[in-house]
N, C-alpha and C. Protein backbone atom coordinates (compact mmCIF):
# COMPACT_ATOMS: atom_id res chain seq x y z
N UNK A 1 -38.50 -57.09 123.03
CA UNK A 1 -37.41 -57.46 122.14
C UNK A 1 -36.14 -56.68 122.46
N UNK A 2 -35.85 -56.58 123.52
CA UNK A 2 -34.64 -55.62 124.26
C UNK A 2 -33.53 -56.40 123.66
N UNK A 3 -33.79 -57.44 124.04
CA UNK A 3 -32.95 -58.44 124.13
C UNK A 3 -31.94 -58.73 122.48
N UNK A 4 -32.27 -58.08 121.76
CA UNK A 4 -31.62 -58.07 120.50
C UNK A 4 -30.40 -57.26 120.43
N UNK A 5 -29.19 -57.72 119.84
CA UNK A 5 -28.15 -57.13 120.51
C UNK A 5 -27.89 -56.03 118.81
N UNK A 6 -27.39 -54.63 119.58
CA UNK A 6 -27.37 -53.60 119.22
C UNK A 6 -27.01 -53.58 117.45
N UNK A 7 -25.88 -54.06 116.99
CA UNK A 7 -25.27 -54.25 116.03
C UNK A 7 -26.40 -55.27 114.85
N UNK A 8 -27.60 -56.32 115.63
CA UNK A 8 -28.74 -56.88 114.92
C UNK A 8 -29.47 -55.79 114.57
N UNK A 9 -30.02 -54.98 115.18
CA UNK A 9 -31.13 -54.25 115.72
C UNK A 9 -30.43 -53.11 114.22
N UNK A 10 -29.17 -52.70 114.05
CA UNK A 10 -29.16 -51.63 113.60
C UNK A 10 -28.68 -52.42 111.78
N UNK A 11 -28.39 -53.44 111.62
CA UNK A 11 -28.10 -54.34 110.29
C UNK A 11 -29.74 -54.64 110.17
N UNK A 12 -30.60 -54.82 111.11
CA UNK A 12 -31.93 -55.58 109.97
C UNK A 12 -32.90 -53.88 110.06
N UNK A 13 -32.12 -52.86 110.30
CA UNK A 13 -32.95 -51.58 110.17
C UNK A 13 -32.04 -50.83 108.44
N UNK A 14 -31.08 -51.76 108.64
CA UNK A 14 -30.25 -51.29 106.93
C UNK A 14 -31.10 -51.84 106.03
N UNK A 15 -31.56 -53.74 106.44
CA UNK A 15 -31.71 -54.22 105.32
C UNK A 15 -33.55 -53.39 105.14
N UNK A 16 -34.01 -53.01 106.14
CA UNK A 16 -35.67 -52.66 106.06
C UNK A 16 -35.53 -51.70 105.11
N UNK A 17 -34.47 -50.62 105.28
CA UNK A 17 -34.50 -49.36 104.69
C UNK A 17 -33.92 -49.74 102.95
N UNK A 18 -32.88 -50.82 102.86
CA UNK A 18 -32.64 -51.18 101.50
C UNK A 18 -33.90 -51.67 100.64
N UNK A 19 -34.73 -52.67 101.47
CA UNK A 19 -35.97 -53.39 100.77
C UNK A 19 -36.94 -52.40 100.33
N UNK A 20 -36.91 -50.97 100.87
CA UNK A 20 -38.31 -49.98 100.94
C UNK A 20 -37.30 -48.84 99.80
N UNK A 21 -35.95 -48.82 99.44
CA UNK A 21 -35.64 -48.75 98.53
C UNK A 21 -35.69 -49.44 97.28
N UNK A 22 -35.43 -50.54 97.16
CA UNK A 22 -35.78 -51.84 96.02
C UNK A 22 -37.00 -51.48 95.72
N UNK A 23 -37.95 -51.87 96.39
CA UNK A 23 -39.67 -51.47 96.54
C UNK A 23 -39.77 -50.44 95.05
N UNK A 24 -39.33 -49.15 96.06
CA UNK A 24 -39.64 -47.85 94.93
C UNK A 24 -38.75 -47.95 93.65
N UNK A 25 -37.50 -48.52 93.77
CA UNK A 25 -36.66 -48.41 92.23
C UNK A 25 -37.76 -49.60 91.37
N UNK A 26 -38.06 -50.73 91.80
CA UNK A 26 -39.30 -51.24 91.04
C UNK A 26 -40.55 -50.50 90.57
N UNK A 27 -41.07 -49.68 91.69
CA UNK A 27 -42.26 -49.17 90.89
C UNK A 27 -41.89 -48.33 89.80
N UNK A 28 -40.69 -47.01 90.23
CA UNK A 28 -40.10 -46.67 88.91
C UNK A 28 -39.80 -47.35 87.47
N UNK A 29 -39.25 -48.44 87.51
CA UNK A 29 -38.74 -49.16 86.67
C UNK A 29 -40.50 -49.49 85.91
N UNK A 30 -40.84 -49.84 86.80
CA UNK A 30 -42.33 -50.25 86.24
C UNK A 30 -43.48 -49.43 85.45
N UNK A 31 -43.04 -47.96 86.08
CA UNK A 31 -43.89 -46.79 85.32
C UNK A 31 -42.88 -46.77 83.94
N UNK A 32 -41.63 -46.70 83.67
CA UNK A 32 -41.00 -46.62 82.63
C UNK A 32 -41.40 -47.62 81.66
N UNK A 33 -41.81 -48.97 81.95
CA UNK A 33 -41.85 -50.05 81.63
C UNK A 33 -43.51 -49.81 80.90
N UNK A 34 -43.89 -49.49 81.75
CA UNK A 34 -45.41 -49.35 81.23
C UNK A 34 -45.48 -48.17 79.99
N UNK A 35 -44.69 -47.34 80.39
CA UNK A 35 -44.69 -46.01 78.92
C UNK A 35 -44.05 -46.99 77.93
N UNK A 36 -43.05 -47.82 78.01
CA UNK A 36 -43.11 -48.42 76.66
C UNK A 36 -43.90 -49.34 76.28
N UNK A 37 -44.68 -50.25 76.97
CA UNK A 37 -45.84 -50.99 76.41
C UNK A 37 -46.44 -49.93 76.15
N UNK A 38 -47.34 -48.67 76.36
CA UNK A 38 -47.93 -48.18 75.65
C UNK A 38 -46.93 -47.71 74.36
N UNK A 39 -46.12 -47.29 74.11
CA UNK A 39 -45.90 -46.81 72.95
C UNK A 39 -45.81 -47.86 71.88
N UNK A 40 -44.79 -49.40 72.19
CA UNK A 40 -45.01 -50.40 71.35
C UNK A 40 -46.53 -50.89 70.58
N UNK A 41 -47.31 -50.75 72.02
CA UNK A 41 -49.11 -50.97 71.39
C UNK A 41 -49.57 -50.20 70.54
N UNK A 42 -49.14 -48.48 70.67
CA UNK A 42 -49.47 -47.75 69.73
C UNK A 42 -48.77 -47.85 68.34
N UNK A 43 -48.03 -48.32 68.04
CA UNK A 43 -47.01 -48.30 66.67
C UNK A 43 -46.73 -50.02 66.37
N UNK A 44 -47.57 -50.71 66.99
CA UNK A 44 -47.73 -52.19 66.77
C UNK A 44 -46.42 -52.93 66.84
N UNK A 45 -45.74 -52.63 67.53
CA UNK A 45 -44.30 -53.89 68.30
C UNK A 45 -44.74 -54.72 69.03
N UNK A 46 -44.03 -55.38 68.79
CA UNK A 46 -44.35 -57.15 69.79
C UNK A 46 -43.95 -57.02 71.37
N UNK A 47 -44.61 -57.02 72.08
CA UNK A 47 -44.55 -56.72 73.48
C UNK A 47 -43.17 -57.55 73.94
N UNK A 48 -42.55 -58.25 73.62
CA UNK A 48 -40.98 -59.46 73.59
C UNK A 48 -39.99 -58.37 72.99
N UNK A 49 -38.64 -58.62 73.29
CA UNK A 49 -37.76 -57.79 72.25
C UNK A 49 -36.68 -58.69 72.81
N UNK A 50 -36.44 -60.18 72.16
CA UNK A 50 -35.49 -60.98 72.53
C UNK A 50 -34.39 -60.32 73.10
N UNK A 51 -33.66 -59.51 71.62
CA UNK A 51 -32.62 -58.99 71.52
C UNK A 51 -32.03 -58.23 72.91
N UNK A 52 -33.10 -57.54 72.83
CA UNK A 52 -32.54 -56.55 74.00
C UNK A 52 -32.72 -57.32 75.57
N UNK A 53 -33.78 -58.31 75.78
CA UNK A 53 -33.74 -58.92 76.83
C UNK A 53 -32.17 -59.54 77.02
N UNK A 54 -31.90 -60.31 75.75
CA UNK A 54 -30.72 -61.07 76.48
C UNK A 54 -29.32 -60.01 76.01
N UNK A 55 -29.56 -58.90 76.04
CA UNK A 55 -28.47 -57.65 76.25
C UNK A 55 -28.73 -57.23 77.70
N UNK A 56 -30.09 -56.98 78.03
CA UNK A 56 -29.78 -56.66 79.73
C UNK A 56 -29.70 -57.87 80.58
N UNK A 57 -29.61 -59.00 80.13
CA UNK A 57 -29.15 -60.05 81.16
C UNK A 57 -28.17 -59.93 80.96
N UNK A 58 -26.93 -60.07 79.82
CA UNK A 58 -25.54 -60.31 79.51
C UNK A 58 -25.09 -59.09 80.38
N UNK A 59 -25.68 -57.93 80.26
CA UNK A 59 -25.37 -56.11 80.99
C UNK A 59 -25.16 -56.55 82.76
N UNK A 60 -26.62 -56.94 82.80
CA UNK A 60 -26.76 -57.40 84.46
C UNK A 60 -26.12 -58.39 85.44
N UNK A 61 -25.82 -59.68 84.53
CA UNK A 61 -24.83 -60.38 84.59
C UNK A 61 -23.18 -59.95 85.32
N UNK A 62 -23.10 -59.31 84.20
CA UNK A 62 -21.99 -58.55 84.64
C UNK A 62 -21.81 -57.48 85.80
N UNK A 63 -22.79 -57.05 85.91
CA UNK A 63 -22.55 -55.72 86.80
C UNK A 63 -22.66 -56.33 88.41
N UNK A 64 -23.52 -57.71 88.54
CA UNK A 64 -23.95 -58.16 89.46
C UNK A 64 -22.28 -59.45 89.85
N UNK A 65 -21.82 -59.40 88.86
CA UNK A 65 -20.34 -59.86 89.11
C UNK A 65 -19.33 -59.13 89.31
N UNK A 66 -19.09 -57.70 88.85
CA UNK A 66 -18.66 -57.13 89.39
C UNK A 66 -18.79 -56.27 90.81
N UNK A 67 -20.55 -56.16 91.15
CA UNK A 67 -20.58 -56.08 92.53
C UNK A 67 -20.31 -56.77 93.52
N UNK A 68 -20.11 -58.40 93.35
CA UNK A 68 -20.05 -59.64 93.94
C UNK A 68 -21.53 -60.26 94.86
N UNK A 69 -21.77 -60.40 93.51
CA UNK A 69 -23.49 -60.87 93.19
C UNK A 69 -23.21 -61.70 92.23
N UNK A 70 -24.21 -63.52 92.81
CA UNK A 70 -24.22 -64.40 91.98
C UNK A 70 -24.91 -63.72 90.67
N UNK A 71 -24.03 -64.23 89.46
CA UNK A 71 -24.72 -63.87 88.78
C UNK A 71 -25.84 -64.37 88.01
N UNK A 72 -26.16 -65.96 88.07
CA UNK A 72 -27.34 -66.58 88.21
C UNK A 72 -28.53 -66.00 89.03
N UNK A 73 -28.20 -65.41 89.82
CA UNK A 73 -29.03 -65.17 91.41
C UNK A 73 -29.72 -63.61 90.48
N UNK A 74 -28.84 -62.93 89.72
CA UNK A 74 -28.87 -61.83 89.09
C UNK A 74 -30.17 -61.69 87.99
N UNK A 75 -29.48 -62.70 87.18
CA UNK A 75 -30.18 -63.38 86.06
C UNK A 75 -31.68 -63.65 86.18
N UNK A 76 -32.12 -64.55 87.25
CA UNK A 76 -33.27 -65.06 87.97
C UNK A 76 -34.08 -64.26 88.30
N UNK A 77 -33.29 -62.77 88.82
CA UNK A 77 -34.40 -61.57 89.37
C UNK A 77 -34.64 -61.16 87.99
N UNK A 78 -33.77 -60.98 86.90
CA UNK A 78 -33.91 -60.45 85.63
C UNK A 78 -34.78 -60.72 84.84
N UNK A 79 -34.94 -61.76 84.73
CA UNK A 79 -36.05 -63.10 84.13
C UNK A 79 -37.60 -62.66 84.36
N UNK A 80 -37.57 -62.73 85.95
CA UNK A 80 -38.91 -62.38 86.91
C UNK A 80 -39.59 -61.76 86.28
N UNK A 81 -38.54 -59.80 86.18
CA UNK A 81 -38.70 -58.78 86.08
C UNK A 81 -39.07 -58.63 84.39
N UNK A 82 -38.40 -59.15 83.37
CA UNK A 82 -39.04 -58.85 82.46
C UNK A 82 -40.32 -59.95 82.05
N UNK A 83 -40.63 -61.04 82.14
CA UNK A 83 -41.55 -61.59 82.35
C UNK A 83 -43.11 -61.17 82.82
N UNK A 84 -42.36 -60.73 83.97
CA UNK A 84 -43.72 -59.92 84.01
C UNK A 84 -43.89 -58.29 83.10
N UNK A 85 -42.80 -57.78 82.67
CA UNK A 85 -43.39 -57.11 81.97
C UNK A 85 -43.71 -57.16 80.56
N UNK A 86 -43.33 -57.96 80.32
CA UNK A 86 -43.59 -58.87 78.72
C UNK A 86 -45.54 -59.06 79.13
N UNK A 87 -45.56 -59.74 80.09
CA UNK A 87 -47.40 -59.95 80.68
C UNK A 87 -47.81 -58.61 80.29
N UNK A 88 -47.19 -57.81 81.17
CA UNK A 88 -48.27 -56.15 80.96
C UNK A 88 -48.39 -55.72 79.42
N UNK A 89 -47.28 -55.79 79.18
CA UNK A 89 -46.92 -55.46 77.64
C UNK A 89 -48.18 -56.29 76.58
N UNK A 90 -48.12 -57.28 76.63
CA UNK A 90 -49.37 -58.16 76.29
C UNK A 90 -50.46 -57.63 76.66
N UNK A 91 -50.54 -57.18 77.37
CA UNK A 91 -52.20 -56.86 78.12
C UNK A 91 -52.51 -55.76 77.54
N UNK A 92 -51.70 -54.68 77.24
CA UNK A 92 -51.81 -53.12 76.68
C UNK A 92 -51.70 -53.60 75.39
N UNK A 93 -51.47 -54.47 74.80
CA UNK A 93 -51.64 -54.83 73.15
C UNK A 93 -52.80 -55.04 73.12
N UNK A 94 -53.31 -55.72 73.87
CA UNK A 94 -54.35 -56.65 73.92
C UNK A 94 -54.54 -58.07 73.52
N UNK A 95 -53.59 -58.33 74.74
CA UNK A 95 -52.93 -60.00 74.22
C UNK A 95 -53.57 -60.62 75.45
N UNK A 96 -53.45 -61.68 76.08
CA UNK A 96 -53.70 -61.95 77.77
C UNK A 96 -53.77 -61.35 78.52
């Protein structure tokens, strides 16, 4: 793979090193995520918290427009991300 010209070779070694960053700010996000399903399970909250979901989309929205990031495109990862932790959150209640 010589043949890849220098300026490729050193942009898809940014984006490897950005993705293996993303990676870990998720698992973080996810250990945080998990200390509050346990604490909601312990003091009986509803694993959902509308409110605040559609405060960090309206938050993310924005920030992903001011970085110049669709902010649909924003939204969509947002969605994913609490979705699935709404699932875990359920599961540590003892819901699904």
């Amino acid at each position: 793979m010589s043949d890849i010209p220098p300026d490729l070779a050193r942009l898809r070694s940014s984006i490897d090193n950005i993705d293996a960053a993303l990676v870990h700010l998720l698992a973080e996000r996810f250990k945080c995520t998990q200390a509050v399903g346990e604490l909601k399970a312990a003091v009986g909250m509803p694993a959902a918290d509308p409110g605040r979901e559609e405060a960090q989309v309206a938050r993310l929205r924005a920030l992903a427009d001011d970085s110049g990031l669709d902010p649909q495109f924003a939204e969509a990862f947002l969605n994913f991300i609490i979705a699935e932790v709404i699932h875990h959150h359920e599961h540590l209640a003892g819901g699904s």
